[in-house]
Protein backbone atom coordinates (compact mmCIF):
# COMPACT_ATOMS: atom_id res chain seq x y z
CA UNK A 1 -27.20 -5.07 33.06
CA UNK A 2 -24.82 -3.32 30.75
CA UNK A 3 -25.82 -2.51 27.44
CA UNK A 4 -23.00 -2.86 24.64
CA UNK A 5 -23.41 -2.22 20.94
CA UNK A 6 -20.81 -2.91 18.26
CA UNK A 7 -20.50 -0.65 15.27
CA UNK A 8 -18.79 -0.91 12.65
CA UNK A 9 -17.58 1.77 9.92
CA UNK A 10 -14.62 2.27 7.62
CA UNK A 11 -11.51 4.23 7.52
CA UNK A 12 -11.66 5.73 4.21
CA UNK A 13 -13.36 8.62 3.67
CA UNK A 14 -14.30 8.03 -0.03
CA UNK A 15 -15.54 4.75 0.95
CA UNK A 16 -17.44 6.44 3.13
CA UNK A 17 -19.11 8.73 0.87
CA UNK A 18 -19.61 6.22 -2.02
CA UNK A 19 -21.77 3.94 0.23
CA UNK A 20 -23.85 6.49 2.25
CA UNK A 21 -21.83 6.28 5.07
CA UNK A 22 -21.61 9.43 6.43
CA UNK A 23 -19.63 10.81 9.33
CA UNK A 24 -22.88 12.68 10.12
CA UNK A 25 -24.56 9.30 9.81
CA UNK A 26 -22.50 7.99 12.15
CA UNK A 27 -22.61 10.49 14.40
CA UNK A 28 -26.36 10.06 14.35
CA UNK A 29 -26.12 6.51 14.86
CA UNK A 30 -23.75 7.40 18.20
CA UNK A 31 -26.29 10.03 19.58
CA UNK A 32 -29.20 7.58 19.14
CA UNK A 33 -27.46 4.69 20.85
CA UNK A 34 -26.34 7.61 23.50
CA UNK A 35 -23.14 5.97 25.04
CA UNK A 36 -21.24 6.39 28.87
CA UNK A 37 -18.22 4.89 27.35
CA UNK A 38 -17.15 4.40 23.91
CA UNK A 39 -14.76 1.55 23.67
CA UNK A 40 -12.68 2.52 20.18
CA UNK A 41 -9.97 0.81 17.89
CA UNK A 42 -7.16 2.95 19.06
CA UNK A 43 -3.99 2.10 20.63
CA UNK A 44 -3.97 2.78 24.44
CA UNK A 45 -0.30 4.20 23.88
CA UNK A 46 -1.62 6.65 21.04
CA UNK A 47 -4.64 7.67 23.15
CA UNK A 48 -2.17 8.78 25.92
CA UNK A 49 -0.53 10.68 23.26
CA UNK A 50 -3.49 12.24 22.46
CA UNK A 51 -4.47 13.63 25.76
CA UNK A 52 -1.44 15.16 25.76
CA UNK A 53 -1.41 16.61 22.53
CA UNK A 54 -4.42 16.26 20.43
CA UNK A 55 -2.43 17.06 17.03
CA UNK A 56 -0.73 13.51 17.75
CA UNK A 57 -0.73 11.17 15.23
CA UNK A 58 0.72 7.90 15.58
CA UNK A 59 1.51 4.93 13.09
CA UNK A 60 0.19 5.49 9.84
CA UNK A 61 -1.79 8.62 10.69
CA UNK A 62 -3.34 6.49 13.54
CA UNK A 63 -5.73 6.69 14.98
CA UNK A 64 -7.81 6.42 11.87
CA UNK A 65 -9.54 9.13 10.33
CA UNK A 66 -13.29 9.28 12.07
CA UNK A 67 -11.94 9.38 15.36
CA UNK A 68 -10.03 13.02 14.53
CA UNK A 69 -12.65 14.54 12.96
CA UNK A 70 -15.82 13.09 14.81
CA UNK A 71 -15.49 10.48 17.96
CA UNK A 72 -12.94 12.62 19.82
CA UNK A 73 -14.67 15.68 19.33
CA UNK A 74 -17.92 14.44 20.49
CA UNK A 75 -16.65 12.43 23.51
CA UNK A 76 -15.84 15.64 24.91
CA UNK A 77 -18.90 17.35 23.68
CA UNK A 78 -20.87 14.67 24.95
CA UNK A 79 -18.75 13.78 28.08
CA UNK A 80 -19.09 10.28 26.97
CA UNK A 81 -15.74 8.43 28.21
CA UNK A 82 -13.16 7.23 26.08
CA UNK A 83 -11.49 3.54 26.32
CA UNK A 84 -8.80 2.52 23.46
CA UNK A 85 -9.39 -0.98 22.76
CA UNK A 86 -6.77 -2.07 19.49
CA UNK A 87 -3.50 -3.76 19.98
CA UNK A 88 -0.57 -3.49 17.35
CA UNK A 89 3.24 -4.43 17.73
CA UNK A 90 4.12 -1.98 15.55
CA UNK A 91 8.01 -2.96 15.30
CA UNK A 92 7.29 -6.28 14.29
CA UNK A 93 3.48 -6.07 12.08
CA UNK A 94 5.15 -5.94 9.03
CA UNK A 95 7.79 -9.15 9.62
CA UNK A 96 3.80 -11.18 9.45
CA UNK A 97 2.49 -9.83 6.53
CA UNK A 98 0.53 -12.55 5.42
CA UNK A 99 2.13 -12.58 1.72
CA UNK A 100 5.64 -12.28 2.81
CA UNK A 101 6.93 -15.79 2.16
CA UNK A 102 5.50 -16.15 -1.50
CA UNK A 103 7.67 -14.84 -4.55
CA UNK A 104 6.58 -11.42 -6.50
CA UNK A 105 4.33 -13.27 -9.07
CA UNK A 106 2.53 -15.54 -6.56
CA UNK A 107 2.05 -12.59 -4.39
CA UNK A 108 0.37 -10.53 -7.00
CA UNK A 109 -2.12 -13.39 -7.52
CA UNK A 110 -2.98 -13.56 -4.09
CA UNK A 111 -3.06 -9.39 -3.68
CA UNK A 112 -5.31 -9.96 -6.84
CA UNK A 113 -7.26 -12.25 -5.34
CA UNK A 114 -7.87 -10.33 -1.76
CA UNK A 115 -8.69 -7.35 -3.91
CA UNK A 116 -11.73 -9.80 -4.92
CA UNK A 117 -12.81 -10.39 -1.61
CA UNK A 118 -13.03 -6.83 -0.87
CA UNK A 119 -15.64 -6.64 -3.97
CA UNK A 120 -17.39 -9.63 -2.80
CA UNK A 121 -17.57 -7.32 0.71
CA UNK A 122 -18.73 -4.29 -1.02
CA UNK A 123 -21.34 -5.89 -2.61
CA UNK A 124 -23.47 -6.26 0.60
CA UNK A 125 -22.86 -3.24 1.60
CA UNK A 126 -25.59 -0.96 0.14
CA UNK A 127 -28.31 -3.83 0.94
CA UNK A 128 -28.39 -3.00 5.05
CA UNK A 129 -30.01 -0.14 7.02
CA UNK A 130 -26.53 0.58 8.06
CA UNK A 131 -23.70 0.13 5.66
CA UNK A 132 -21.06 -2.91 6.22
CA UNK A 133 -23.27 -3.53 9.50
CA UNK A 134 -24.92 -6.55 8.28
CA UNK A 135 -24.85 -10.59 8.72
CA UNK A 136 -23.99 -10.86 4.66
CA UNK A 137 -21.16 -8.67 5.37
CA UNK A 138 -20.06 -10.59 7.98
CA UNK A 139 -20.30 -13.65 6.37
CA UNK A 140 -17.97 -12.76 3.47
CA UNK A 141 -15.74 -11.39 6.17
CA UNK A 142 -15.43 -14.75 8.43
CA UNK A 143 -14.44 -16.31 4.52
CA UNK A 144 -12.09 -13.94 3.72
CA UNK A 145 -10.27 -14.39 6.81
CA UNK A 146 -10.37 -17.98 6.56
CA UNK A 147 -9.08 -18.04 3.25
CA UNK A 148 -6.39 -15.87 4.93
CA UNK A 149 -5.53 -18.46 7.32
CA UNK A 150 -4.60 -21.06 4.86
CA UNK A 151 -2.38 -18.96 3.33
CA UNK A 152 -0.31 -17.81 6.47
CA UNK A 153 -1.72 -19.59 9.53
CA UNK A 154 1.24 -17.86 11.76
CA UNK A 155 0.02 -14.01 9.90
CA UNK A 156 -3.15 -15.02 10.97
CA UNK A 157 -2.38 -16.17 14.00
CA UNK A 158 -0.99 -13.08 15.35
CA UNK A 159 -2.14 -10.18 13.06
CA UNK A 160 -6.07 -11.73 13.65
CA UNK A 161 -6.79 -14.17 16.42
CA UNK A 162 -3.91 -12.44 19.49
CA UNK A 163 -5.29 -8.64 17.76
CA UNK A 164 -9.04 -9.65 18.82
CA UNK A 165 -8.06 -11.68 21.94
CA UNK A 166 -6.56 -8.58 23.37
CA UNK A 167 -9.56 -5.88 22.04
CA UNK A 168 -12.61 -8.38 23.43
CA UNK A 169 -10.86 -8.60 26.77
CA UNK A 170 -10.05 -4.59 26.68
CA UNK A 171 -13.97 -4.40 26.37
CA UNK A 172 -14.71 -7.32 29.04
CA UNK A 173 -12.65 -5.05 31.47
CA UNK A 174 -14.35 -2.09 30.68
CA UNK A 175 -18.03 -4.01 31.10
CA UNK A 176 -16.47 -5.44 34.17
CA UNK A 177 -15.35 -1.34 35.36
CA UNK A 178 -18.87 0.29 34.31
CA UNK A 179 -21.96 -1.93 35.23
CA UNK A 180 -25.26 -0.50 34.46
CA UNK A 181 -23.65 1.44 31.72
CA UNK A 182 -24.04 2.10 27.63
CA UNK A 183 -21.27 0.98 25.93
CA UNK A 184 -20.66 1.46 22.21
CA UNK A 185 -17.77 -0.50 20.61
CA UNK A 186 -16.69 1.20 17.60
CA UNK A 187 -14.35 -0.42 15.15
CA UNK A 188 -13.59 -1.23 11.68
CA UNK A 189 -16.14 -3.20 10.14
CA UNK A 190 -14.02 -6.55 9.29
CA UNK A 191 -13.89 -6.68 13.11
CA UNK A 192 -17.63 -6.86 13.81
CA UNK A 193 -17.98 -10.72 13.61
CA UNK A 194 -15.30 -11.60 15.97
CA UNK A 195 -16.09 -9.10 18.54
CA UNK A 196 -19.63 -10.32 17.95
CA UNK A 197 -18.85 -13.88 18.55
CA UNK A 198 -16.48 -13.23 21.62
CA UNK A 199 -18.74 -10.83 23.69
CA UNK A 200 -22.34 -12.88 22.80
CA UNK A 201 -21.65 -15.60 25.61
CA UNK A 202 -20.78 -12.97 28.24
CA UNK A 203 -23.26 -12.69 31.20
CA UNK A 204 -25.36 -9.52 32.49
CA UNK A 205 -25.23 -7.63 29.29
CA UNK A 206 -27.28 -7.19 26.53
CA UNK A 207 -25.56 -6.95 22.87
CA UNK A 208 -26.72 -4.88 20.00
CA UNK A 209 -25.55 -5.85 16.75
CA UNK A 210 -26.68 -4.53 14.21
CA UNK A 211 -27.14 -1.27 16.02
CA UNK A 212 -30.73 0.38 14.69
CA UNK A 213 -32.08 3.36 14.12
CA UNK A 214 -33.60 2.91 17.42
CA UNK A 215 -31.09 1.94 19.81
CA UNK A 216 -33.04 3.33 22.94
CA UNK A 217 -33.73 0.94 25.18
């Protein structure tokens, strides 16, 4: 039976440090779980890039920032194996941003109003053992992106639902390549829920989520 843990963190280094989020934490958190394969929210194309030149970075600085200053660096330290899990069309993300259809004033309101779900986010976040790891998290998550939904079902369609179609069955395939293994599935922590809810039916593996202090089995 494969074990497979999901963790969560954020991309934003002051976000990071303002919640006790630590890259060291998280590196503590991976070394306690002690993974064979980390499955990670990176584009397979900018992982090949990667291997070829590790000063790559693709879109937006991608992949984000804890993956050039701590997962790479300790895959190979660790010899843990690497398997890039995210899927973006980059030529075409921006045509379904969720708020493109609404004029400037009504899209303020609603960039206004998203800003408030973030708070409503944050303020579960310093209540768990590990920050933005958490069912209350996830709860005002799964009603964020609902709300999200009504206001572009098509955004949603394909920026949420085909995005975590593609990354669950990214980490089916790797279950299905590494039987008997650890595998830690590290991604930003608005995805927790969904990857939650699309691995928990699968057969022959055990889930962790929320990952503890004590992740040995």
């Amino acid at each position: 039976m494969s074990i497979v843990g999901i963790l969560g963190v954020v991309h934003d280094d002051e976000l990071r440090q303002k919640h006790h989020f630590s890259l060291e934490f998280i590196k503590d958190l991976i070394l306690e779980f002690n993974p064979d394969i980390i499955c990670g929210e990176v584009l397979p194309s900018s992982w090949e890039h990667y291997k070829k030149d590790s000063n790559y970075r693709g879109y937006w600085g991608e992949p984000a920032s804890e993956y050039w200053d701590l997962i790479f660096p300790l895959c190979k330290e660790e010899n843990y194996e690497f398997v890039p899990i995210d899927w973006v069309e980059l030529d075409v993300w921006t045509d379904f941003d969720p708020f493109n259809s609404y004029k400037e004033d009504q899209r303020k309101e609603l960039e206004y109003e998203l800003e408030q779900w973030f708070q409503r986010q944050l303020s579960t976040v310093d209540s768990s053992a590990i920050p933005f790891n958490s069912l209350e998290y996830d709860t005002i998550t799964r009603q964020k992106y609902e709300w999200l939904e009504r206001i572009n079902p098509q955004a949603h369609q394909f920026r949420w639902l085909c995005r975590h179609l593609i990354m669950i069955q990214r980490i089916k395939n790797a279950i299905k390549g590494h039987s008997e293994k650890r595998i830690l599935c590290i991604v930003g922590a608005d995805h927790n829920h969904s990857l939650y809810e699309g691995l928990i039916t699968e057969k022959d593996i055990q889930l962790v989520y929320p990952l503890s202090r004590i992740t040995q089995a």
